[in-house]
Protein backbone atom coordinates (compact mmCIF):
# COMPACT_ATOMS: atom_id res chain seq x y z
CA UNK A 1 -48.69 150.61 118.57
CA UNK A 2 -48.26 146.92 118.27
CA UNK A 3 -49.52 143.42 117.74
CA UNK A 4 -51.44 141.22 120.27
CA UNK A 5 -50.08 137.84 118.63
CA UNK A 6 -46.76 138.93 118.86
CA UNK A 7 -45.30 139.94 115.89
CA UNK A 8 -44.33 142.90 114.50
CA UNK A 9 -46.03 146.12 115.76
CA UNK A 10 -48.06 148.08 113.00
CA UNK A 11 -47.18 152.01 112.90
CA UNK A 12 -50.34 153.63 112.90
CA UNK A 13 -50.65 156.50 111.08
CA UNK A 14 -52.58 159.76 112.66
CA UNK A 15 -53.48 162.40 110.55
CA UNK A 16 -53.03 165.59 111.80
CA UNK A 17 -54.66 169.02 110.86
CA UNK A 18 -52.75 170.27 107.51
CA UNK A 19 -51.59 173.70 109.27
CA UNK A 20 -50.20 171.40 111.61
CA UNK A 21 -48.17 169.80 109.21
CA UNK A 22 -47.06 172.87 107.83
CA UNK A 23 -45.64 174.28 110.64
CA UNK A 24 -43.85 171.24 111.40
CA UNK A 25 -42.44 171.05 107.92
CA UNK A 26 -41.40 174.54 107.99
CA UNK A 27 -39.95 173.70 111.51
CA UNK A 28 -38.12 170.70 109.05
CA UNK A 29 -36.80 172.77 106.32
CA UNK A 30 -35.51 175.38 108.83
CA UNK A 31 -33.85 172.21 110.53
CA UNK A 32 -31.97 171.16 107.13
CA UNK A 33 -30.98 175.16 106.99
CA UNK A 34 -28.99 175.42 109.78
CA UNK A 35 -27.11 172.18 109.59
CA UNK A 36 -23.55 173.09 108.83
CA UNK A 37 -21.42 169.65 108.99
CA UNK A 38 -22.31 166.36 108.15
CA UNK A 39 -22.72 165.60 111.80
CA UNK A 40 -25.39 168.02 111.57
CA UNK A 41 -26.87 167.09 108.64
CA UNK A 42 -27.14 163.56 109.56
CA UNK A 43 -29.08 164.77 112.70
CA UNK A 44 -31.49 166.64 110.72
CA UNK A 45 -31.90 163.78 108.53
CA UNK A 46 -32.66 161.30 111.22
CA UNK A 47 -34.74 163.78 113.14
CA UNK A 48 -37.41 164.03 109.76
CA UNK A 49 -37.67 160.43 109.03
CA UNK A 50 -38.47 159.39 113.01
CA UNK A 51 -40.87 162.61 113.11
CA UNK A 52 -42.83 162.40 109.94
CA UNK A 53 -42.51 158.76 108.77
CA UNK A 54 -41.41 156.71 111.32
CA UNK A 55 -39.55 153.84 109.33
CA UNK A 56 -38.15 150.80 111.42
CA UNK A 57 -34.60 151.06 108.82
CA UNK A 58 -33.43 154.26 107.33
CA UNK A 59 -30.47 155.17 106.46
CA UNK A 60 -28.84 158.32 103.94
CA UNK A 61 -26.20 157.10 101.44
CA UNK A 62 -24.30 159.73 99.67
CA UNK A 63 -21.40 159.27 96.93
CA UNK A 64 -18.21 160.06 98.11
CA UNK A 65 -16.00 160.66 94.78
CA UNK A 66 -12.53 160.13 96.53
CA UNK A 67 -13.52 156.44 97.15
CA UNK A 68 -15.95 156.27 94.26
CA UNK A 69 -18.46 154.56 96.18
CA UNK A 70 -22.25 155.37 98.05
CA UNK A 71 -20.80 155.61 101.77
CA UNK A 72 -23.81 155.65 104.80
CA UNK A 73 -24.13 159.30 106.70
CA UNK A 74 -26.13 157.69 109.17
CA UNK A 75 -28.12 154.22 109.41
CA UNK A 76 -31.12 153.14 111.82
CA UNK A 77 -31.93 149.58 112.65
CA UNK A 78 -28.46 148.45 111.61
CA UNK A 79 -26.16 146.14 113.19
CA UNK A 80 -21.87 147.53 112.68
CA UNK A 81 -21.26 144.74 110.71
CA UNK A 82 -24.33 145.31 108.78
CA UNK A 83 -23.98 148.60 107.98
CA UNK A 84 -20.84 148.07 106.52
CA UNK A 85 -22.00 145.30 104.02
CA UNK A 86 -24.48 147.65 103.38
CA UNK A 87 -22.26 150.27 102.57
CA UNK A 88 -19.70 147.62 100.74
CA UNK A 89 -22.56 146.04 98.47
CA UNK A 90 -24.71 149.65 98.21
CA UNK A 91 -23.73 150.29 94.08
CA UNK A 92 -24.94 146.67 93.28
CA UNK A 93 -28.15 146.82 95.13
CA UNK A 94 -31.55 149.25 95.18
CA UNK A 95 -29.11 152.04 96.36
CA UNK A 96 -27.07 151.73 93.16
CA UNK A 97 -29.90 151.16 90.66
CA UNK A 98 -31.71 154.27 92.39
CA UNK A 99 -28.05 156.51 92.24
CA UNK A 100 -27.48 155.61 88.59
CA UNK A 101 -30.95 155.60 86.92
CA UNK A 102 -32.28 159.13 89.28
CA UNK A 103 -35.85 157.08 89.64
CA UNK A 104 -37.52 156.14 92.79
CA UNK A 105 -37.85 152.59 93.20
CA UNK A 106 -40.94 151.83 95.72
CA UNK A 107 -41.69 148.32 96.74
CA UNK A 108 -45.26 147.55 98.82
CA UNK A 109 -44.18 143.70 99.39
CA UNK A 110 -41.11 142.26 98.67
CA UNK A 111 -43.18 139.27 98.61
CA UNK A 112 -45.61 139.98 95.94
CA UNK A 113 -43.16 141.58 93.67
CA UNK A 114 -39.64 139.66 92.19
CA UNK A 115 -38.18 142.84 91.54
CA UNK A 116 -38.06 144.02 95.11
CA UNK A 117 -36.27 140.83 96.08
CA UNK A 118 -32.64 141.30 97.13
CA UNK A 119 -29.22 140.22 98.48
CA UNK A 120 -29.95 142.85 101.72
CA UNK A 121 -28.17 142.37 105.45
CA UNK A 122 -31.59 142.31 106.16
CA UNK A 123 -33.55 140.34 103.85
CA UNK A 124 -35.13 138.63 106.31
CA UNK A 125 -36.97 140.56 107.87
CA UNK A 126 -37.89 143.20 105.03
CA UNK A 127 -41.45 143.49 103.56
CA UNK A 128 -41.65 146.86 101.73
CA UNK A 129 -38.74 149.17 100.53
CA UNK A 130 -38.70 152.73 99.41
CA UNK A 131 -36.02 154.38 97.67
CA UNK A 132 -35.54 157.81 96.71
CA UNK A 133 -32.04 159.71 95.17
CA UNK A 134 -30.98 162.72 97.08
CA UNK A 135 -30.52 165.53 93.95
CA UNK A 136 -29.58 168.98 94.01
CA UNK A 137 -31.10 170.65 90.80
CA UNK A 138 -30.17 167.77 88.16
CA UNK A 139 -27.26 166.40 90.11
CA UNK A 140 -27.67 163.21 92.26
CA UNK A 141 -25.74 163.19 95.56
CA UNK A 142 -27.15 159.89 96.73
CA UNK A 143 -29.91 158.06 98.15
CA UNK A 144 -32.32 158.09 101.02
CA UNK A 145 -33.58 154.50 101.79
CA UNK A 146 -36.36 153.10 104.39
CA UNK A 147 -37.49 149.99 105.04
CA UNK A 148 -39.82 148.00 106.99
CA UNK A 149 -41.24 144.42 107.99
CA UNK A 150 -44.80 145.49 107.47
CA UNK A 151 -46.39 145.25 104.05
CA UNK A 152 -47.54 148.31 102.07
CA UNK A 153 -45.51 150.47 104.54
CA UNK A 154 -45.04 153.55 102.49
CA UNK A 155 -47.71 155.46 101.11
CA UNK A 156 -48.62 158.45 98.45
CA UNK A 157 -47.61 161.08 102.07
CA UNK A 158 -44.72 159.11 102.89
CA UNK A 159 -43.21 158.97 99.40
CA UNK A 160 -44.15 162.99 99.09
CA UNK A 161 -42.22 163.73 102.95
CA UNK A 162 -39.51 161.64 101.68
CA UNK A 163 -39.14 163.23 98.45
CA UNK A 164 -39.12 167.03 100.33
CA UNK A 165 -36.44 165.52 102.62
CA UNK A 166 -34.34 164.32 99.87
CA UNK A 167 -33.83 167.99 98.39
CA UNK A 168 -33.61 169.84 101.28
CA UNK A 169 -30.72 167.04 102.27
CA UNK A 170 -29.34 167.48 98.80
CA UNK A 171 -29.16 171.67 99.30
CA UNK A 172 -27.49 171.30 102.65
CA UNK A 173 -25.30 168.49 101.25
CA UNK A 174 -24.34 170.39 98.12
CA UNK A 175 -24.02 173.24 100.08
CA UNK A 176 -21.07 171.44 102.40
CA UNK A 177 -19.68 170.36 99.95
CA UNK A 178 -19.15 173.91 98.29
CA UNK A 179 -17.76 174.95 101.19
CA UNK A 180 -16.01 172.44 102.19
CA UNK A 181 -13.99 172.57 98.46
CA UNK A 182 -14.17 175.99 98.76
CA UNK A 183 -12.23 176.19 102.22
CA UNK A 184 -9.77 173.41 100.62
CA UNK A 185 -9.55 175.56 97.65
CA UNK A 186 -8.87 178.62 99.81
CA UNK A 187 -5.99 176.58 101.97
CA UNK A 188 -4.35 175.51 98.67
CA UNK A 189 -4.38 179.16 97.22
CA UNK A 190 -3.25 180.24 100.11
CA UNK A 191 -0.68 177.41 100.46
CA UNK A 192 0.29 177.90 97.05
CA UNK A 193 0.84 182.32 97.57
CA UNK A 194 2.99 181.36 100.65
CA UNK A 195 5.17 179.09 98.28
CA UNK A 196 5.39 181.32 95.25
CA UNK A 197 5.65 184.00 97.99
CA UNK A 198 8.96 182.67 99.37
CA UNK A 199 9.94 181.52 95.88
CA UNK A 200 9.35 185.05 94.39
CA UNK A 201 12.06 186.34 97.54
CA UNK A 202 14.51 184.02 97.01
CA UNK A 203 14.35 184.79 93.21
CA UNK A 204 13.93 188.48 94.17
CA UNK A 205 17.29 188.23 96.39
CA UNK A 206 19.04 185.92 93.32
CA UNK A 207 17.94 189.06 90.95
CA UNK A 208 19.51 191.43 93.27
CA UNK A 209 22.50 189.76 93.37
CA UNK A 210 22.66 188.71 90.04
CA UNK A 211 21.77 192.54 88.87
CA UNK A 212 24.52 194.02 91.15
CA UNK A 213 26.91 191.67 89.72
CA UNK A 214 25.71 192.45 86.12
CA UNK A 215 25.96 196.18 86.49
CA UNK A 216 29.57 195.70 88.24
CA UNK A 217 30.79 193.60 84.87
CA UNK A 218 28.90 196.31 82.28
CA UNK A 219 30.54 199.09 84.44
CA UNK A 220 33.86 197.48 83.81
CA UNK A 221 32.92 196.01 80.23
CA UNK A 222 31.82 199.57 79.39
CA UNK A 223 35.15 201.28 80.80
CA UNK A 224 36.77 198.26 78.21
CA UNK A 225 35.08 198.99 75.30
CA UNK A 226 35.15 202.95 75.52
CA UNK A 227 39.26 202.58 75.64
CA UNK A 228 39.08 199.72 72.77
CA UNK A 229 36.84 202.07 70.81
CA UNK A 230 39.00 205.14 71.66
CA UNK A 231 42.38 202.83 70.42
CA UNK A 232 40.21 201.64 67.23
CA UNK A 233 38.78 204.75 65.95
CA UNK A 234 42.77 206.41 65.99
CA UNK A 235 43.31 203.51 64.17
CA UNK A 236 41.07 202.98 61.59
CA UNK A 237 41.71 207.18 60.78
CA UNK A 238 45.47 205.85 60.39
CA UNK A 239 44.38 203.13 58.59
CA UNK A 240 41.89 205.25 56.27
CA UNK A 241 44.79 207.60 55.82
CA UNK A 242 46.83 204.89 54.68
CA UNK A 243 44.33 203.14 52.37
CA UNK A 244 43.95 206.67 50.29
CA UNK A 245 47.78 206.89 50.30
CA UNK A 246 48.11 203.58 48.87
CA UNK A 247 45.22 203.56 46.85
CA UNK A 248 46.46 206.85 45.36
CA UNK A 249 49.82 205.31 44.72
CA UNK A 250 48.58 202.42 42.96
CA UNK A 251 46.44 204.78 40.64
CA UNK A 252 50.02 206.48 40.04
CA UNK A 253 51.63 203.34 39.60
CA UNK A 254 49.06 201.94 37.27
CA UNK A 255 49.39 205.37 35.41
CA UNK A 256 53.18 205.25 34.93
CA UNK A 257 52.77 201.67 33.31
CA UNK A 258 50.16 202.85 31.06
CA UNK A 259 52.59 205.78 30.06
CA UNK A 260 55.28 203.55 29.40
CA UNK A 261 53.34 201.38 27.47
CA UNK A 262 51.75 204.38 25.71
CA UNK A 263 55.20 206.10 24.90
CA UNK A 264 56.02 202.46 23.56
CA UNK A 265 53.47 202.40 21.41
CA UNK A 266 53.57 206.13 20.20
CA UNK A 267 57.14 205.41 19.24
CA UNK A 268 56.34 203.26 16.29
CA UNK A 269 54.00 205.63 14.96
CA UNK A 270 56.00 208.86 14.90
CA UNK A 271 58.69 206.77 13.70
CA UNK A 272 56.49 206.18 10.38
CA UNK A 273 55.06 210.11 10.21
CA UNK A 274 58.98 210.94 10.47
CA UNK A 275 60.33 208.80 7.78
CA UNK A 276 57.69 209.19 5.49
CA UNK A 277 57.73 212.41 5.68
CA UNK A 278 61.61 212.59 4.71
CA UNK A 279 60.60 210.32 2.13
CA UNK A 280 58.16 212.94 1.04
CA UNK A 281 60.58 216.09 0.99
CA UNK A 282 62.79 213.74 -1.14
CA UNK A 283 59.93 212.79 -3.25
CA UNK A 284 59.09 216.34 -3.70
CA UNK A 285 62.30 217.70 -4.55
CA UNK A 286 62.62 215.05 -7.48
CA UNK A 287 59.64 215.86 -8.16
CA UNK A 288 60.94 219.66 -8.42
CA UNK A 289 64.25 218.45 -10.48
CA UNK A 290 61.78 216.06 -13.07
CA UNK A 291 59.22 219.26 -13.74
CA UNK A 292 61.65 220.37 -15.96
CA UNK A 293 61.98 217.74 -18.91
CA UNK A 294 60.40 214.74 -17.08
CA UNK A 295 58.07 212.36 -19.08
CA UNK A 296 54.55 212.81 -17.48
CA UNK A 297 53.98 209.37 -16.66
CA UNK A 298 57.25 209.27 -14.30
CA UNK A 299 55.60 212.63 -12.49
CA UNK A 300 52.44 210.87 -12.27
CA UNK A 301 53.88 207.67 -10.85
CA UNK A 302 55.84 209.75 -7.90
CA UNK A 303 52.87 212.06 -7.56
CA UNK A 304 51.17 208.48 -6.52
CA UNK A 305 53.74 207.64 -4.20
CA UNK A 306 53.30 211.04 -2.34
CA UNK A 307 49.59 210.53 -2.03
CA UNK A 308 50.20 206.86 -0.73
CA UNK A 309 52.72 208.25 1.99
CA UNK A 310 50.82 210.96 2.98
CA UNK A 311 47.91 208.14 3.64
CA UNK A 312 50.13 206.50 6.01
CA UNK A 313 51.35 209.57 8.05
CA UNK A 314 47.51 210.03 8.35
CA UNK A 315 46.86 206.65 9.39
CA UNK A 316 49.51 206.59 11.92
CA UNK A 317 48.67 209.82 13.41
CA UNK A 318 45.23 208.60 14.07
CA UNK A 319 47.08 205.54 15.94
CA UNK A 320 49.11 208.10 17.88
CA UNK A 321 46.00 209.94 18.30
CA UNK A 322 43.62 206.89 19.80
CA UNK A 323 46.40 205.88 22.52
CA UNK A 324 47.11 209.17 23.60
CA UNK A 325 42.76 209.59 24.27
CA UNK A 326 43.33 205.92 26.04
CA UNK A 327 45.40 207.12 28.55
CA UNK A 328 43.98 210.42 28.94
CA UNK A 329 40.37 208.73 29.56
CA UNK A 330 42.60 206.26 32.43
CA UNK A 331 44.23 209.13 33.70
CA UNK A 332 40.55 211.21 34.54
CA UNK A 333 39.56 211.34 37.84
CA UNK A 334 35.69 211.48 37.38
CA UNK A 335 34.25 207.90 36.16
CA UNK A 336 30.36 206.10 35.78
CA UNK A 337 29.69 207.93 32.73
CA UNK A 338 28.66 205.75 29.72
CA UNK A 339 30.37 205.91 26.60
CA UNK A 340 29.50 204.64 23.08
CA UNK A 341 31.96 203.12 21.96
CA UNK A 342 33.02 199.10 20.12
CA UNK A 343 33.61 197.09 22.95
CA UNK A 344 35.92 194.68 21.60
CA UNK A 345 38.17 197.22 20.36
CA UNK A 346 38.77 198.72 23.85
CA UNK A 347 39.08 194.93 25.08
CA UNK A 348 41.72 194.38 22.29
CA UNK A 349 43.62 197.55 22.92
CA UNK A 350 43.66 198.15 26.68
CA UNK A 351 44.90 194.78 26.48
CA UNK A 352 47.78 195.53 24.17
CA UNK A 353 48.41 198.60 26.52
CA UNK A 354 48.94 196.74 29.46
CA UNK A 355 51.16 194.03 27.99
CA UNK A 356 53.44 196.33 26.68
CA UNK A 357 53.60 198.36 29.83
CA UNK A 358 54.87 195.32 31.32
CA UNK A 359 57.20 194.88 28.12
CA UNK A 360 58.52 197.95 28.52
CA UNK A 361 60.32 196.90 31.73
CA UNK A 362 61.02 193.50 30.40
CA UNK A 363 62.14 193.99 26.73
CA UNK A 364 62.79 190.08 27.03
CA UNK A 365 59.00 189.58 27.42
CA UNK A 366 56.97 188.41 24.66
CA UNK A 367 53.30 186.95 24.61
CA UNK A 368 50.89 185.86 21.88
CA UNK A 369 47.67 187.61 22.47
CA UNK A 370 44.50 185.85 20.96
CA UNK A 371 41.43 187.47 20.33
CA UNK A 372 37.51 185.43 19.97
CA UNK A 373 35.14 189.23 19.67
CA UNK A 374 31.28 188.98 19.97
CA UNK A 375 30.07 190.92 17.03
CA UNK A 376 26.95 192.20 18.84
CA UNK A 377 29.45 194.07 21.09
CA UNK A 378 30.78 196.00 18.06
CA UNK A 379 28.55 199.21 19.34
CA UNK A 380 27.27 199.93 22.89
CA UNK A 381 27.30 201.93 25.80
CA UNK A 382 29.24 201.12 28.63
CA UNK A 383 30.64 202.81 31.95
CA UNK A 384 34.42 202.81 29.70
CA UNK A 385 36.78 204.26 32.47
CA UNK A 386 35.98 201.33 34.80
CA UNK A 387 35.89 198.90 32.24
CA UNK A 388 39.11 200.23 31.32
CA UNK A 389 40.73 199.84 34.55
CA UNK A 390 39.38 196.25 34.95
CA UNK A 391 40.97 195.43 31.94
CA UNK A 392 44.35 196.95 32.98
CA UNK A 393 44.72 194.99 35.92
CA UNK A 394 42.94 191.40 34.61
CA UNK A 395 45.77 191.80 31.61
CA UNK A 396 48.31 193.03 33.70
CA UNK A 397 47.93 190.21 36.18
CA UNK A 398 47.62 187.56 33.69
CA UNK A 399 51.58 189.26 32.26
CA UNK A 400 52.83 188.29 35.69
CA UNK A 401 51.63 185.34 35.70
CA UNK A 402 53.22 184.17 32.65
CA UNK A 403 56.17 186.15 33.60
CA UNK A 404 57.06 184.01 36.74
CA UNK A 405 55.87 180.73 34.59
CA UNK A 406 58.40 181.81 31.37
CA UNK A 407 61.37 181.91 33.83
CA UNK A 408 61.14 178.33 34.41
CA UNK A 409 59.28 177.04 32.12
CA UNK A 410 61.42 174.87 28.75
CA UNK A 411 62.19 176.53 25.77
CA UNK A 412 59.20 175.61 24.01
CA UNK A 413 56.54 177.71 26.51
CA UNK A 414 55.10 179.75 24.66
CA UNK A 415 53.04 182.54 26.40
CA UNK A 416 49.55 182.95 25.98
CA UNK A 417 46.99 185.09 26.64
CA UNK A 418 43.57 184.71 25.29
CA UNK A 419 40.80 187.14 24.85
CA UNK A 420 36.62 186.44 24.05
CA UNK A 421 33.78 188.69 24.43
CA UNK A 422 29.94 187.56 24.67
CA UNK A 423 26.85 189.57 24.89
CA UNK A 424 24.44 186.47 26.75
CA UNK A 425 20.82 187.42 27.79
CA UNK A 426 22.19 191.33 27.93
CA UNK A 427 24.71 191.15 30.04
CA UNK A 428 28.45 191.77 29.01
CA UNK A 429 30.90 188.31 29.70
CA UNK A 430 34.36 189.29 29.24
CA UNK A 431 36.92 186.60 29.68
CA UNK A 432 40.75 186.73 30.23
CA UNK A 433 42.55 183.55 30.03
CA UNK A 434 46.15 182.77 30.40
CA UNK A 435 48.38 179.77 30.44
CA UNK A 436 50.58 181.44 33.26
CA UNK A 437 51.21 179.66 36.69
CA UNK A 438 47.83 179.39 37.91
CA UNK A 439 46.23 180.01 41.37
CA UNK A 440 46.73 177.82 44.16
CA UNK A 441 43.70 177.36 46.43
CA UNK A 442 44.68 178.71 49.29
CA UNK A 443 45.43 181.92 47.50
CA UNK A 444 42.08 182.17 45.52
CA UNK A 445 40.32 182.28 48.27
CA UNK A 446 42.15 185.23 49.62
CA UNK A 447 42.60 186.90 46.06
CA UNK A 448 40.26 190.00 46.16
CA UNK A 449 40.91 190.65 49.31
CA UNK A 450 42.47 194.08 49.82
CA UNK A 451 46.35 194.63 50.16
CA UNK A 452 46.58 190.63 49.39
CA UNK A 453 49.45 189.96 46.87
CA UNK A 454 51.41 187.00 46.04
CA UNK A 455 54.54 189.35 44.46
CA UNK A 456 57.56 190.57 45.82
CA UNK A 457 57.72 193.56 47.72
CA UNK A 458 58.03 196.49 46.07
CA UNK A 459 56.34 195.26 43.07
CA UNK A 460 52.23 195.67 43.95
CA UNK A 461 50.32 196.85 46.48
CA UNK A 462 47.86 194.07 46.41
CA UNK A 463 44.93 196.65 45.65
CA UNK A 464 44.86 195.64 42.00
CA UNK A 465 42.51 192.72 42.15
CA UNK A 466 40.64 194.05 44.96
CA UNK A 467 39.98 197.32 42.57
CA UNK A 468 38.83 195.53 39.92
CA UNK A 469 36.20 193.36 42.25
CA UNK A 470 34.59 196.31 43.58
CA UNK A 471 34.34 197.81 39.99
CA UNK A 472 32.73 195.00 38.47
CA UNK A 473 30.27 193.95 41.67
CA UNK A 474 29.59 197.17 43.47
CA UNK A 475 29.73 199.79 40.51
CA UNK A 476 28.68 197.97 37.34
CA UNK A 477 26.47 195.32 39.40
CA UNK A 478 28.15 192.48 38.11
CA UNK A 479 30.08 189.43 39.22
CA UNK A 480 33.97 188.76 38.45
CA UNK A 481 34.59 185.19 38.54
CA UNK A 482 38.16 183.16 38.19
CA UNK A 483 38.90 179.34 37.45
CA UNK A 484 42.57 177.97 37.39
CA UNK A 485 44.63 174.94 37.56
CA UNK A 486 48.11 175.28 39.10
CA UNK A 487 50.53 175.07 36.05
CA UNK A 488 47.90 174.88 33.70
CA UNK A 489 45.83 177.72 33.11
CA UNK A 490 43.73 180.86 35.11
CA UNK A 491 40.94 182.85 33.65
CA UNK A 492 39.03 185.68 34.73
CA UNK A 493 35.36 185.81 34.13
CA UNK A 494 33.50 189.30 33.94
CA UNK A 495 30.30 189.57 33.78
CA UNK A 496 28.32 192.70 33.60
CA UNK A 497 24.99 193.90 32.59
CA UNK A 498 24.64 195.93 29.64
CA UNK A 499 23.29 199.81 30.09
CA UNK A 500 22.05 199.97 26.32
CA UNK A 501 22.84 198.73 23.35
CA UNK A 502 23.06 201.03 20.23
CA UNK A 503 19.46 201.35 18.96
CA UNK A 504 17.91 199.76 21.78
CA UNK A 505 15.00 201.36 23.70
């Protein structure tokens, strides 16, 4: 093939039988199959366009994503310096257009046709182009260009051959590339194993270590605590021994003040159901002398006066009577049962029996006790032993208190305790206020603790405050509250809710 004049030479195209052409594209595809490497597949590549089309410039651009670019897998007709301008300029030429938009771009004469015109390494010698993206399903992997000098190079066969090469080249090139990210993949997994491999010994060897050390210090920590638990369980049964023995003794104690105070306050009474009673016998016996020739109006009168006394011996009896059940109720053992009974009377006369069980070691000892009663507490049920020992301590505390403060305190102190009841949204407020010493701080924050006590040995166990706390907030669900000012005042607030009023549901 050629041209007598001397220019280019003309391809000329032979047609061949169509089972010929069938074989030698199944002789093609089976070509593309067994290409393995890029080296191979640029072989293959070559081999098809020289066999079945026969284009004087050819060359297979396919995008390499580590560069981002189109990079040439082979070129024919190129110079080395143009193939790499062609390869440098490929994205802003035909290659590009044809790699971005997945068209073919075909161009009979560069000539007749402005859009096939170009910046090209070789422009000058180029008549017709043909351009056709390399895809495997609906990815593109690049382009497949050919050129030539001659006009109307390319026709409906060639375009068809060059389409069939372009997806088998896409397959085999897709299928490298699989492989070839698949072996990469495998070498970084297996990279990757080795590393965590070795990491997972060394941390394997650090657990060992670490575990045999661990078991060493909870061997020892265990022989520790099993001879600190031996020492602390002999010494929280001496401890628990001691805390009933003490507790036992300040019930005791607390019970020999209340039977002072109580044999104090009997005293008065008998005194009056002994004298009147003399009186009475006297009365009587003039009464016996008068029968005789006594006016009626004189045996009237002292009949009167007998009635009158014997009112009072009753009255005082009862007295006697009342503070001998007060101290019987403090002395039982059992407790939680609700009594009905007038509230502020047991406030007002609990108090009185602790202040004069203090008295009655102190005759000296004096205090004014005030009294502000809720009326609605006049009848209710309440839990009345542990009220009643709440109230014996609160009162007896607040004696000390002014105790220590009358010692020093001018002439004109006069001791005070104060005494106020409230029933507020049904719950019992109950509040004890004296102008003794106060309560420093320091010591408020330590004063329901048990065996805490700010007096002299000998004289309290410290359990008195501590008793009272847990009877208010553990047994009557309730909260015990105090507020003081050193040298001014301290009162203690209780506050408990109410089991049932008198006529109440």
């Amino acid at each position: 093939m050629g041209r007598e004049d001397g220019g280019p030479a003309v391809p000329v195209v032979i047609s061949l039988p169509s089972q010929v052409i069938a074989d030698r594209l199944a002789a093609l595809a089976a070509s593309f199959a067994m290409a393995d490497t890029m080296e191979e597949l640029a072989i293959s590549a070559q081999e098809a366009i020289e066999t079945f089309i026969g284009a004087e410039y050819n060359g297979l651009y396919l995008w390499d994503s580590e560069a981002c670019g189109l990079r040439l897998l082979y070129s024919v007709g190129f110079t080395d310096d143009e193939r790499t301008e062609a390869e440098k300029t490929a994205l802003e030429r035909h290659p590009g257009a044809v790699f971005r938009s997945g068209e073919m771009l075909h161009v009979g004469d560069v000539e007749a046709d402005a859009e096939g015109t170009e910046s090209s390494p070789r422009s000058f010698s180029v008549r017709s182009r043909l351009f056709v993206p390399v895809t495997f399903r609906d990815e593109i992997l690049g382009v497949f260009g050919l050129a030539s000098p001659h006009p109307q190079r390319f026709g409906e066969q060639d375009i068809a051959l060059l389409r069939f090469i372009c997806r088998l080249a896409g397959v085999v090139y897709r299928r490298i590339i699989d492989r070839q990210e698949h072996e990469a993949a495998q070498v970084a997994i297996q990279a990757a194993l080795e590393q965590a491999n070795a990491e997972l010994l060394a941390v394997q060897a650090d657990l060992l270590a670490t575990n045999e050390a661990l078991e060493a210090r909870v061997a020892a920590r265990t022989r520790d605590l099993e001879d600190r638990n031996t020492s602390l369980k002999a010494a929280l049964s001496a401890v628990e021994r001691t805390q009933e023995q003490i507790i036992q003794a300040e019930k005791m104690a607390s019970l020999g003040q209340l039977v002072a105070g109580i044999a104090h306050e009997v005293k008065n009474p008998l005194n009056f159901v002994i004298n009147f009673a003399e009186l009475s016998i006297e009365l009587l016996g003039e009464v016996t002398e008068l029968l005789g020739g006594a006016a009626e109006g004189e045996v009237t009168e002292l009949l009167t006066d007998v009635v009158d006394n014997l009112r009072k011996i009753h009255e005082h009896g009862e007295r006697a009577n009342q503070t001998i059940s007060s101290m019987l109720m403090h002395a039982r053992e059992r407790g939680g049962e609700t009594v009905e009974c007038d509230l502020n009377t047991v406030v007002r006369e609990h108090a009185q029996l602790a202040y004069k069980a203090v008295r009655a070691l102190d005759r000296s000892f004096f205090v004014d006790v005030e009294g502000d009663y809720d009326p609605a507490l006049a009848r209710v049920e309440v839990p009345l032993q542990e009220v009643s020992r709440v109230l014996v301590n609160l009162v007896s505390n607040a004696c000390h208190a002014l105790q220590v403060r009358a010692k020093e305190a001018p002439a004109e102190y006069c001791p005070r305790v104060r005494l106020s009841t409230r029933l507020v949204d049904g719950r019992v407020r109950i509040a004890i206020r004296d102008n003794g010493t106060g309560i420093r701080p320091e010591v408020r924050r330590r004063l329901f603790d048990p065996f805490f006590t700010t007096k002299k040995a000998g004289e309290g166990t410290g359990l008195g405050l501590s008793m009272a706390y847990d009877i208010v907030v553990k047994q009557l669900g309730g909260a015990l509250r105090v507020e003081s000012v050193v040298d001014e005042f301290a009162e203690f607030v209780v506050e408990f809710p109410l089991v049932r009023e008198e006529g109440g549901g």
